[in-house]
Protein backbone atom coordinates (compact mmCIF):
# COMPACT_ATOMS: atom_id res chain seq x y z
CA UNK A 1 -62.87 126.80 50.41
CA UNK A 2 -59.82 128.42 49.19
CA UNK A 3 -57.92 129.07 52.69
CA UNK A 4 -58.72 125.47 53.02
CA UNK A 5 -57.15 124.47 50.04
CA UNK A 6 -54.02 126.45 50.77
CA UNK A 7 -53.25 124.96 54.50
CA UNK A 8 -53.61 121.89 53.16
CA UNK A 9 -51.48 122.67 50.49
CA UNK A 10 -48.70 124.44 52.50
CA UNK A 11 -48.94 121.62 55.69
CA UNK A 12 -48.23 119.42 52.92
CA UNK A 13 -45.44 121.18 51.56
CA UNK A 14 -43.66 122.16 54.45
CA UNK A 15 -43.59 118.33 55.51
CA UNK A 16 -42.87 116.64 52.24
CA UNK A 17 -40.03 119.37 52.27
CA UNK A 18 -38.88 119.96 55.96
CA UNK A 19 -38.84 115.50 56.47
CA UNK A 20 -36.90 114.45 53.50
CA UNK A 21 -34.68 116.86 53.84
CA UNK A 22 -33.80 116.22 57.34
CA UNK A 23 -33.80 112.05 56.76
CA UNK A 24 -31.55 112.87 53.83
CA UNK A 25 -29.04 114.80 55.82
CA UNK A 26 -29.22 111.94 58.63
CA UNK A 27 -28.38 109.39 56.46
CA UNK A 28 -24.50 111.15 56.68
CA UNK A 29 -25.20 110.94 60.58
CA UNK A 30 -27.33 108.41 61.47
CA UNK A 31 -28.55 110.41 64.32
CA UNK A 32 -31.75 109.29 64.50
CA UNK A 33 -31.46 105.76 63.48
CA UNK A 34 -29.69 103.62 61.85
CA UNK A 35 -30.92 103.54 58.01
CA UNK A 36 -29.26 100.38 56.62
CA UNK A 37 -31.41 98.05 58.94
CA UNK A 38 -34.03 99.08 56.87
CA UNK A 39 -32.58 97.86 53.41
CA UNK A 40 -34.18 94.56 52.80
CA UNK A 41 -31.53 91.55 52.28
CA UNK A 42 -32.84 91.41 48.92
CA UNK A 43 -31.71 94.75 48.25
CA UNK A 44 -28.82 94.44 49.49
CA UNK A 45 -27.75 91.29 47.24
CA UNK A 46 -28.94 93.49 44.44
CA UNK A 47 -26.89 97.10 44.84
CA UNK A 48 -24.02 97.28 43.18
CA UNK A 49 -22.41 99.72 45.96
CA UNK A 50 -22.02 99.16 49.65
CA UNK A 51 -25.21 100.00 51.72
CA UNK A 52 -23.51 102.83 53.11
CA UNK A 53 -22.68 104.23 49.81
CA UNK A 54 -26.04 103.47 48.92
CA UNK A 55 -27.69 105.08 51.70
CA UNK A 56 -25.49 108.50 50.98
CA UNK A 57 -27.30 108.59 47.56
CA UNK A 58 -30.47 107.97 49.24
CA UNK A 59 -29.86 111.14 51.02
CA UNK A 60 -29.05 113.40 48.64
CA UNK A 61 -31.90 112.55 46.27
CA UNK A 62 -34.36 113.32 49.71
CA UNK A 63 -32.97 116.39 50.31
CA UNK A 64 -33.50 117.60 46.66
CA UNK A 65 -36.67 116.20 47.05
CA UNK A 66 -37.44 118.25 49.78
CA UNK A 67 -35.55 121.27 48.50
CA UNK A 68 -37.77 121.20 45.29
CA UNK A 69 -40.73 120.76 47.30
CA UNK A 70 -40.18 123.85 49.66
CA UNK A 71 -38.98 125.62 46.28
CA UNK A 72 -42.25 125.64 45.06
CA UNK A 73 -42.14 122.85 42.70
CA UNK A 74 -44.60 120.78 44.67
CA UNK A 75 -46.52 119.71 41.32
CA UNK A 76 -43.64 117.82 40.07
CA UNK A 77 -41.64 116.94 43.75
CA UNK A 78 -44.25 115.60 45.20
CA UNK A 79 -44.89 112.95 42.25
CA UNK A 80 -40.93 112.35 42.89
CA UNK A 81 -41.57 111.92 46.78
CA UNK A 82 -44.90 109.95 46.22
CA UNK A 83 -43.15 107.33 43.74
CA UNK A 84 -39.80 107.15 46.07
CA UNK A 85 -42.38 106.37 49.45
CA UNK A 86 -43.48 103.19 47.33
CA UNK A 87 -40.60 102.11 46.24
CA UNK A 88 -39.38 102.14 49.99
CA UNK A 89 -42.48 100.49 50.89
CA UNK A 90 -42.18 97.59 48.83
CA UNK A 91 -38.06 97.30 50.36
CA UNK A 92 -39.62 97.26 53.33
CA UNK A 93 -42.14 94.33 52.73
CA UNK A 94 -39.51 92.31 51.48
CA UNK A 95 -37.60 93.21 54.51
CA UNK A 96 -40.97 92.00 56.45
CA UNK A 97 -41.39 95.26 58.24
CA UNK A 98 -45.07 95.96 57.05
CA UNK A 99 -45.87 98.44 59.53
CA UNK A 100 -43.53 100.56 58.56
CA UNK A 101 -44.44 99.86 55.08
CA UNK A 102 -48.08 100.56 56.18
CA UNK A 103 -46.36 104.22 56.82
CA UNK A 104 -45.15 104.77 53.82
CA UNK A 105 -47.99 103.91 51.38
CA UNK A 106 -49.85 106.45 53.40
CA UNK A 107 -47.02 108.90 53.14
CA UNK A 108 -47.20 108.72 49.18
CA UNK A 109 -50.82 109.23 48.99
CA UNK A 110 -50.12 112.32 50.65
CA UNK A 111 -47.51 113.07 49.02
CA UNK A 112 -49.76 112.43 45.97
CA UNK A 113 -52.26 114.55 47.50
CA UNK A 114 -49.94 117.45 47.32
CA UNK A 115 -48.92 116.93 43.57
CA UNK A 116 -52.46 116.96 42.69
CA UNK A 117 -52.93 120.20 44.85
CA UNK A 118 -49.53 122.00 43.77
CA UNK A 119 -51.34 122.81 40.42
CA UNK A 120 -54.22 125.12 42.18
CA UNK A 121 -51.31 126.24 44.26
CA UNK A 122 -49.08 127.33 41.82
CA UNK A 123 -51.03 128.13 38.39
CA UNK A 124 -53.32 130.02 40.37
CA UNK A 125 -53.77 133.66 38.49
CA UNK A 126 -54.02 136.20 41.14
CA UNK A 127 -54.98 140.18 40.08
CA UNK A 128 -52.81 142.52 41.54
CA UNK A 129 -53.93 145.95 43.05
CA UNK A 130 -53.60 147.50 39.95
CA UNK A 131 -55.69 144.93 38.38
CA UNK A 132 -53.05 143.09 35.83
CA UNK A 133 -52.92 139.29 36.00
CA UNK A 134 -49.89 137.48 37.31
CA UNK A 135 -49.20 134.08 37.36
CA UNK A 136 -47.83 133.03 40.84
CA UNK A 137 -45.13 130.05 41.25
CA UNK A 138 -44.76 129.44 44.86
């Protein structure tokens, strides 16, 4: 049960750390799409910066996301990345694009899912060879 627990645990964290960190650096590029379609029109009559501008800041708090996430901060990160996947969610209803939506509510459960595995993860007490206990982080 506990190698199951830990792939889970690590698939989950190398995706909710490897992804946002590579949508977060694209939204400086736009390599891979073009992220301000996604921005529903009434988010953009309600930021008070351009959508570009916007969409920068977007990016850097995904890649911190994901850099806390792969850091070994999953327990807190993935709370982070769960709440930020519904709040894109509901932009994208109001933009109409529910499938996409769809996406992303399933993306936070995960993302959820992780948070609530981090702590087994990362409080686990392992014994050494000589027998001590240490606590490991990541």
């Amino acid at each position: 049960m506990r190698e199951r627990i830990e792939g889970s645990y690590w698939a989950l964290r190398l995706v909710f750390g490897l992804v946002p960190i590579v949508a977060g650096l694209d939204k400086f590029t736009n390599l891979l799409t073009d992220w301000q379609k996604y921005l529903s029109p009434v988010a953009m009559r309600l930021l008070p910066v351009s959508p570009g501008t916007f969409m920068a800041l977007v990016g850097i708090v995904e890649i911190c996301v994901g850099i806390g996430v792969l850091a070994g901060y999953a327990r807190l990160f993935g709370w982070v990345a769960a709440g930020w996947l519904l709040a894109i969610a509901v932009n994208l209803i109001l933009a109409g694009a529910f499938d996409v939506a769809a996406r992303d509510v399933a993306l936070a459960i995960a993302a959820g899912v992780l948070a609530h595995l981090a702590p087994l993860h990362e409080g686990a007490v392992r014994r050494t060879a000589a027998g001590e206990v240490a606590h490991a982080h990541a």
